[in-house]
Protein backbone atom coordinates (compact mmCIF):
# COMPACT_ATOMS: atom_id res chain seq x y z
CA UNK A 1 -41.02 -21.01 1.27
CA UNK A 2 -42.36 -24.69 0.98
CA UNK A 3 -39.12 -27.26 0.15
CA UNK A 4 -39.83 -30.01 -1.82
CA UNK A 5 -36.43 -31.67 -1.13
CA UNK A 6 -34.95 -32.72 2.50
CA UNK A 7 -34.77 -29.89 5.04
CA UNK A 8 -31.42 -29.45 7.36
CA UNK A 9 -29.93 -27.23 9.58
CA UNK A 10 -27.31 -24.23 8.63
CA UNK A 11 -24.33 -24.08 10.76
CA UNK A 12 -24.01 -21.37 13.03
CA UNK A 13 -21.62 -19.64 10.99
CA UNK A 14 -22.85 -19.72 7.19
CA UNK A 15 -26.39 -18.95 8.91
CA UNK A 16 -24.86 -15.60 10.58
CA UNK A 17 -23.61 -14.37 7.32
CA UNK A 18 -27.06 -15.04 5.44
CA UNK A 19 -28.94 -13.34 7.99
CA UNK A 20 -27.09 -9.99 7.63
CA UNK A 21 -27.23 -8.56 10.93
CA UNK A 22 -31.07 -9.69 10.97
CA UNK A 23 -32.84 -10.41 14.58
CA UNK A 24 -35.26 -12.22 12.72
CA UNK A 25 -35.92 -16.19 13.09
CA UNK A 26 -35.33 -17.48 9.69
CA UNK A 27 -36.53 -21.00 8.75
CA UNK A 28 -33.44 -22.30 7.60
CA UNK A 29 -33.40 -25.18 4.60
CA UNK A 30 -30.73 -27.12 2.58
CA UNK A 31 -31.65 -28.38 -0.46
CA UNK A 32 -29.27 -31.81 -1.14
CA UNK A 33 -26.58 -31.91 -3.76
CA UNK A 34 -26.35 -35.61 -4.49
CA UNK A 35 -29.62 -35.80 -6.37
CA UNK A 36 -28.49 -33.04 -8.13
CA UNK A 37 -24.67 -34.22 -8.84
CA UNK A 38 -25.18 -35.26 -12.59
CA UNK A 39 -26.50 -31.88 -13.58
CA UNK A 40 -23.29 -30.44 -11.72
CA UNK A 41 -20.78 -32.58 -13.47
CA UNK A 42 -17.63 -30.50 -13.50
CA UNK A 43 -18.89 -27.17 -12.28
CA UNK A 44 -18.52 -25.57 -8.39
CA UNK A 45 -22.01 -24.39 -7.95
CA UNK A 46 -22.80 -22.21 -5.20
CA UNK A 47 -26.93 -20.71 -4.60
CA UNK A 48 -28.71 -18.93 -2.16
CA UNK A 49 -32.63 -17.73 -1.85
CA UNK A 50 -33.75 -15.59 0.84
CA UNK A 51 -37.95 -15.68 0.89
CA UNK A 52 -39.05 -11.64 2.38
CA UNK A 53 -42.40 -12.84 3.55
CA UNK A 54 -41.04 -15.51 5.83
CA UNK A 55 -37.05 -14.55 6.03
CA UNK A 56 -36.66 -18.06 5.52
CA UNK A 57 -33.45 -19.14 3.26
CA UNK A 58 -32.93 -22.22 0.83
CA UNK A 59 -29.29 -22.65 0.17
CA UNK A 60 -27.93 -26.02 -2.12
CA UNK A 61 -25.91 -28.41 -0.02
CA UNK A 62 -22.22 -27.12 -0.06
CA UNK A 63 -22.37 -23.55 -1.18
CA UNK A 64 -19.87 -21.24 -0.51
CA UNK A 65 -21.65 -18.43 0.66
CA UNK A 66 -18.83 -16.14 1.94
CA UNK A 67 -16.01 -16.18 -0.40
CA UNK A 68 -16.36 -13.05 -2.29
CA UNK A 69 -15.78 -13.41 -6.13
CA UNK A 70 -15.96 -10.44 -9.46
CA UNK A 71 -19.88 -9.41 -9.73
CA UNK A 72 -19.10 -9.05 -14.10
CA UNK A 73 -22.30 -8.07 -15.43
CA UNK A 74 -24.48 -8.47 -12.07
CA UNK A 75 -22.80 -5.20 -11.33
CA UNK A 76 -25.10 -3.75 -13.81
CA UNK A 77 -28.21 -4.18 -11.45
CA UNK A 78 -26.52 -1.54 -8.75
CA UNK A 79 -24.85 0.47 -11.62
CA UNK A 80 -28.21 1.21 -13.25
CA UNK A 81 -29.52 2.70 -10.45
CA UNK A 82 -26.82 4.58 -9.93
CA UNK A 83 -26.98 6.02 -13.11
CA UNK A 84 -30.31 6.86 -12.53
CA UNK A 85 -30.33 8.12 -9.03
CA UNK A 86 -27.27 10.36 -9.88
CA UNK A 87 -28.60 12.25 -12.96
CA UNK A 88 -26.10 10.50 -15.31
CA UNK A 89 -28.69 8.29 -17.28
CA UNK A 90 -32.61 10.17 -17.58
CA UNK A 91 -33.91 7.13 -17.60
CA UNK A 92 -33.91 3.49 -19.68
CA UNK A 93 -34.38 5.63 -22.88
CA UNK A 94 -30.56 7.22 -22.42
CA UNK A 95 -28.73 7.01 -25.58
CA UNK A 96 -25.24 6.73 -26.18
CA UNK A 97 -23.47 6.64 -29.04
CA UNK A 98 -20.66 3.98 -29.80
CA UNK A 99 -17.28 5.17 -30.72
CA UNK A 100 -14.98 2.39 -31.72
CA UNK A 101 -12.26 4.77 -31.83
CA UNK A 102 -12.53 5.28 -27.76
CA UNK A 103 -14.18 1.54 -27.47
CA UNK A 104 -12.53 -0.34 -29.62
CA UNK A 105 -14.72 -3.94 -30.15
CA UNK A 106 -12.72 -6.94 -28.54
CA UNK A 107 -12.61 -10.10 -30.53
CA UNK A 108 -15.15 -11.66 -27.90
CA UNK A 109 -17.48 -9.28 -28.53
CA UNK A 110 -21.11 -10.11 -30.02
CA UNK A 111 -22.41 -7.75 -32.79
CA UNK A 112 -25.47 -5.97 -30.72
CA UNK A 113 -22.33 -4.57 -28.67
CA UNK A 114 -21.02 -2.94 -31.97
CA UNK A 115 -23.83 -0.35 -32.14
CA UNK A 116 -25.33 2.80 -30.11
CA UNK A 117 -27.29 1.81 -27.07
CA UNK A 118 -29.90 2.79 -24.50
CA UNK A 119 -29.49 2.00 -20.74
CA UNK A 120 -32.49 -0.60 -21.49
CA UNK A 121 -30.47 -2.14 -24.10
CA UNK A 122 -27.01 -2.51 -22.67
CA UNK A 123 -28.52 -3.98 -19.73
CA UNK A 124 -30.29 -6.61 -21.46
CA UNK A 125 -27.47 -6.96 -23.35
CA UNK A 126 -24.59 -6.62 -21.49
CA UNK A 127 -22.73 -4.16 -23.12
CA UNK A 128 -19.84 -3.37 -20.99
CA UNK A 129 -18.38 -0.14 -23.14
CA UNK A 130 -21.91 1.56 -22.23
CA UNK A 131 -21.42 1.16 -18.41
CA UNK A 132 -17.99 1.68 -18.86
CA UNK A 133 -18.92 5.15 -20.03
CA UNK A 134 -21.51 5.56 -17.28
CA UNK A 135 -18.84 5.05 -14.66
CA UNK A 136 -16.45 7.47 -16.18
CA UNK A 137 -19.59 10.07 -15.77
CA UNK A 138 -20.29 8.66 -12.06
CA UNK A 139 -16.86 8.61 -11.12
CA UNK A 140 -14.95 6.57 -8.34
CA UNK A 141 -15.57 8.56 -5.37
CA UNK A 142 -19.24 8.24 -5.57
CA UNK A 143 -19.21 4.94 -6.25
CA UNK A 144 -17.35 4.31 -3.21
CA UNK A 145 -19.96 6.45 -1.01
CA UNK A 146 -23.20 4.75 -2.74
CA UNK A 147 -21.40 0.90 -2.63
CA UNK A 148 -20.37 1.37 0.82
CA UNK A 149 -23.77 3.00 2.12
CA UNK A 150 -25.58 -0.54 0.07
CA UNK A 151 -22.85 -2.60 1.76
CA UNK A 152 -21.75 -4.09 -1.80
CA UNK A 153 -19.45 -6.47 -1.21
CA UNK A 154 -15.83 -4.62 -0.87
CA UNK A 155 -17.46 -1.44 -2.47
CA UNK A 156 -13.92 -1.13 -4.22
CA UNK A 157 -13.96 1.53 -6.80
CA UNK A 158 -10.36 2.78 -7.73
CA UNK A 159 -9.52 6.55 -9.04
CA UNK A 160 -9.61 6.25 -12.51
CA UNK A 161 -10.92 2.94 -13.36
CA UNK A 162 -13.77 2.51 -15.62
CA UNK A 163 -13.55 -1.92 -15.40
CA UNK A 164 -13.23 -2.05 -11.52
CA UNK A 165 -16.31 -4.55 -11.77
CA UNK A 166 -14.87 -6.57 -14.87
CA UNK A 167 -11.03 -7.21 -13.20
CA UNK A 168 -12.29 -8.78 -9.64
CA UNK A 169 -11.42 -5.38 -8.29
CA UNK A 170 -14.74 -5.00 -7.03
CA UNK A 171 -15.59 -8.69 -5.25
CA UNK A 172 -19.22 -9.53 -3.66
CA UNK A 173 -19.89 -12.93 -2.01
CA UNK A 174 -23.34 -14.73 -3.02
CA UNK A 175 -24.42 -14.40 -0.01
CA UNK A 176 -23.97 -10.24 -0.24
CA UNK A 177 -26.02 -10.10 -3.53
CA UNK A 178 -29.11 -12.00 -1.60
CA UNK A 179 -28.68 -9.15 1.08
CA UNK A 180 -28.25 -6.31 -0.99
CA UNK A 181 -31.30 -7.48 -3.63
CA UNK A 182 -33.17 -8.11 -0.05
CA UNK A 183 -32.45 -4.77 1.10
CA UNK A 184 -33.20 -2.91 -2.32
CA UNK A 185 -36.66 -4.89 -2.95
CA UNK A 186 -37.46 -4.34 1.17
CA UNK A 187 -37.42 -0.90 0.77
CA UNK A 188 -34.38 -0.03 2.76
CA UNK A 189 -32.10 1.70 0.55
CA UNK A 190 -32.87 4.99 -0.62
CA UNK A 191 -33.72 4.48 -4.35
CA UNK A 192 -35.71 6.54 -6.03
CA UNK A 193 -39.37 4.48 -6.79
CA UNK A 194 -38.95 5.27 -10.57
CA UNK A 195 -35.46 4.28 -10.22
CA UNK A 196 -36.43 0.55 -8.95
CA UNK A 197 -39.22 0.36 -11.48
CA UNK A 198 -37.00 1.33 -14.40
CA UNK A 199 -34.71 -1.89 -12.81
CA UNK A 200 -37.51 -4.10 -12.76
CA UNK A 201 -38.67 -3.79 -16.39
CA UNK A 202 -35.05 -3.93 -17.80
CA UNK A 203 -34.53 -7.30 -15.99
CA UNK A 204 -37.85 -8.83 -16.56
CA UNK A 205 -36.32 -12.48 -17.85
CA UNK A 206 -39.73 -14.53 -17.69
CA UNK A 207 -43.83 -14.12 -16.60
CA UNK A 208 -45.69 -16.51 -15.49
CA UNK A 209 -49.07 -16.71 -13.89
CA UNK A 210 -48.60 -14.48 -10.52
CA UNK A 211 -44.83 -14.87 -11.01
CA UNK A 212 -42.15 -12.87 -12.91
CA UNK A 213 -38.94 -14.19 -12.89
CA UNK A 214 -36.37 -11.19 -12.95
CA UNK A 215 -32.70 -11.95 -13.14
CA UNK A 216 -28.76 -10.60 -15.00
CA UNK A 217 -26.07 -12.72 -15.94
CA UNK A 218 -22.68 -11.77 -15.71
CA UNK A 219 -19.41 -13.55 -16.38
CA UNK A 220 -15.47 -13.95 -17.07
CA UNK A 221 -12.60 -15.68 -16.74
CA UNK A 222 -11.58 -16.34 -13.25
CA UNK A 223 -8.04 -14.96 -14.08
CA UNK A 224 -9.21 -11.68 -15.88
CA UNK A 225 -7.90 -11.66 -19.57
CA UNK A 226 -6.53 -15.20 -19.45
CA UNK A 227 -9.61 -17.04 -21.65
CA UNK A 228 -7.81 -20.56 -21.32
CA UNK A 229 -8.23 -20.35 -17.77
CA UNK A 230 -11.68 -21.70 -15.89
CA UNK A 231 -14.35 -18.94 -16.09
CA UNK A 232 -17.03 -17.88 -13.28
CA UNK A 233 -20.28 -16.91 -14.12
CA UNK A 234 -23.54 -15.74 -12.04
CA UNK A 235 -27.36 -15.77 -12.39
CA UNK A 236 -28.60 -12.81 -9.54
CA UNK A 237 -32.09 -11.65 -9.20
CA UNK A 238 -35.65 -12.24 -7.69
CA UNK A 239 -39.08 -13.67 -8.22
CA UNK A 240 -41.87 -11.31 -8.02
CA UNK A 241 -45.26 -12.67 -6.64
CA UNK A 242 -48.35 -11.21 -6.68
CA UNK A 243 -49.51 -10.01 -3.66
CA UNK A 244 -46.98 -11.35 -1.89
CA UNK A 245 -43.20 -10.51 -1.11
CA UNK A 246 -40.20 -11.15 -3.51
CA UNK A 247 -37.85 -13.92 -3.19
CA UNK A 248 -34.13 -12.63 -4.27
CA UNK A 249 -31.46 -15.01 -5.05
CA UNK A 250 -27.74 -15.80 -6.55
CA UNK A 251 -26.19 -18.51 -8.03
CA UNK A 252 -22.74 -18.48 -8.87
CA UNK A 253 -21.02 -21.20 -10.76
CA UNK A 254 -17.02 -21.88 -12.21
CA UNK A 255 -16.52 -24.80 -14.88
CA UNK A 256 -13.32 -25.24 -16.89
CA UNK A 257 -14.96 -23.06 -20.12
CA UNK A 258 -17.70 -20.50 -20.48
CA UNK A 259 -19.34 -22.99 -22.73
CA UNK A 260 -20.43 -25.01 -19.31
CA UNK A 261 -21.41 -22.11 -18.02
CA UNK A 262 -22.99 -19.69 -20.09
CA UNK A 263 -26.65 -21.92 -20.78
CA UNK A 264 -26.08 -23.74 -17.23
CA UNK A 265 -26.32 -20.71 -14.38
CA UNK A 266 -29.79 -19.59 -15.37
CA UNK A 267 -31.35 -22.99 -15.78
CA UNK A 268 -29.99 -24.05 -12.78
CA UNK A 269 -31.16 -21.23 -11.21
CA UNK A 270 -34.50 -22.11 -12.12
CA UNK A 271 -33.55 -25.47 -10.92
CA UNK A 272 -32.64 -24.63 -7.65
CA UNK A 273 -35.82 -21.99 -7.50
CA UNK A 274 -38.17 -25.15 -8.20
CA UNK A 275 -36.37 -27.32 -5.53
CA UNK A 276 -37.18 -24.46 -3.09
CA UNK A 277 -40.70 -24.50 -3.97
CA UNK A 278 -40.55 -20.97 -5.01
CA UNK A 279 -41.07 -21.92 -9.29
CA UNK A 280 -43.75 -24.13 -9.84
CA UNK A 281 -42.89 -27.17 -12.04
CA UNK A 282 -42.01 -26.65 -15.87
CA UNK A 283 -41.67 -22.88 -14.88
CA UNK A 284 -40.13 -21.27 -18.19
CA UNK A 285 -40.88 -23.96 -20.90
């Protein structure tokens, strides 16, 4: 991972929590926040990239890499391969029908929510009453056993809940989702082959020449069901390279509305994926 901006050390203790338990010597790089202050105006911006060809990490200067916040929709990476590995989705084709009667629309919700769906197209569009359905199907106990065996953040799945990923229930730290998307793309989890390319066409976000950018949002309001409260929001994923290793990363960002967040955590993402020299310039225009 080349750096474009000024390189410095990791203290001892963020650096022990990005590594994950890993004996190998990571080149370790900081990318400043001061140049990048204006852009930040008002938000708490946290982002971490983890390079799988080097092991070497690019974090932005003051990230919070261990406090564990609600995935929201970034759960939906993990929950549709759970689906698939577990029988409970055939594959991205998987239709279900909506029922307003049993998922009643919320006032936030947008109008490709109010219709039936495929597994493709409530991940792509983040229909929550879909994957609320799924986890009714998977149930809690084997979410527990399949979060705890990925080391998912808390892996907290309660008896009986169906939003345990939309009420902070379930919590995962940024620098978790770096080593569980590090784990998944290295090959050590056992996921099916189908079952991680069925993930990586569903979140295809961008192509670009040798590079796919590959990424879910996910979002809410830090106090669950209290909109005039500040919200949190994420941009989690990876850049596939030719030939060559994936880079996965997380940003997660809180701002006083969604509106500062909802266009700002995937461009900055991008941002912060330039400054590490892993998105070429004008990446995405």
């Amino acid at each position: 991972m080349i750096l474009r901006a000024a390189v410095t050390a990791l203290t001892a203790f963020t650096v022990a929590a990005v590594l994950a338990e890993s004996a190998v010597a990571e080149t370790r790089a900081v990318v400043p926040a001061e140049p990048l202050a204006a852009e930040m105006t008002g938000r708490a911006v946290s982002f971490l990239a983890r390079d799988l060809e080097t092991q070497g990490i690019c974090v932005l200067e003051g990230s919070d890499l261990e406090t564990r916040h609600g995935p929201w929709s970034t759960f939906k990476i993990p929950n549709l391969l759970i689906a698939l590995e577990t029988g409970v989705a055939g594959g991205l084709d998987a239709e279900r029908a909506w029922i307003p009667t049993r998922r009643p629309g919320a006032r936030y919700w947008p109008e490709d929510w109010r219709r039936d769906q495929t597994l493709e197209s409530a991940f792509r569009r983040s229909a929550a009453w879909y994957f609320q359905d799924i986890a009714v199907d998977v149930g809690a106990r084997q979410y527990r056993s399949v979060l705890e065996t990925w080391r998912y953040g808390n892996a907290a799945a309660p008896e009986g809940s169906d939003t345990f990923w939309l009420d902070r229930t379930l919590r995962i730290s940024v620098a978790e989702q770096v080593a569980f998307l590090s784990d998944l793309l290295s090959g050590s989890l056992d996921v099916a082959p189908e079952s991680l390319d069925a993930l990586t066409s569903a979140s295809l976000d961008t192509r670009g020449t040798g590079l796919d950018l590959h990424g879910k949002t996910g979002s809410g309001p830090f106090v669950p069901g209290d909109f005039s409260r500040p919200f949190e929001g994420w941009y989690v994923g990876w850049v596939a390279r030719d030939g060559r290793p994936p880079v996965p990363f997380a940003l997660y960002a809180r701002a006083a509305t969604y509106g500062e967040i909802r266009d700002f955590r995937r461009q900055f993402a991008i941002r912060m994926l330039t400054e590490c020299g892993v998105l070429p310039d004008g990446f995405d225009r």
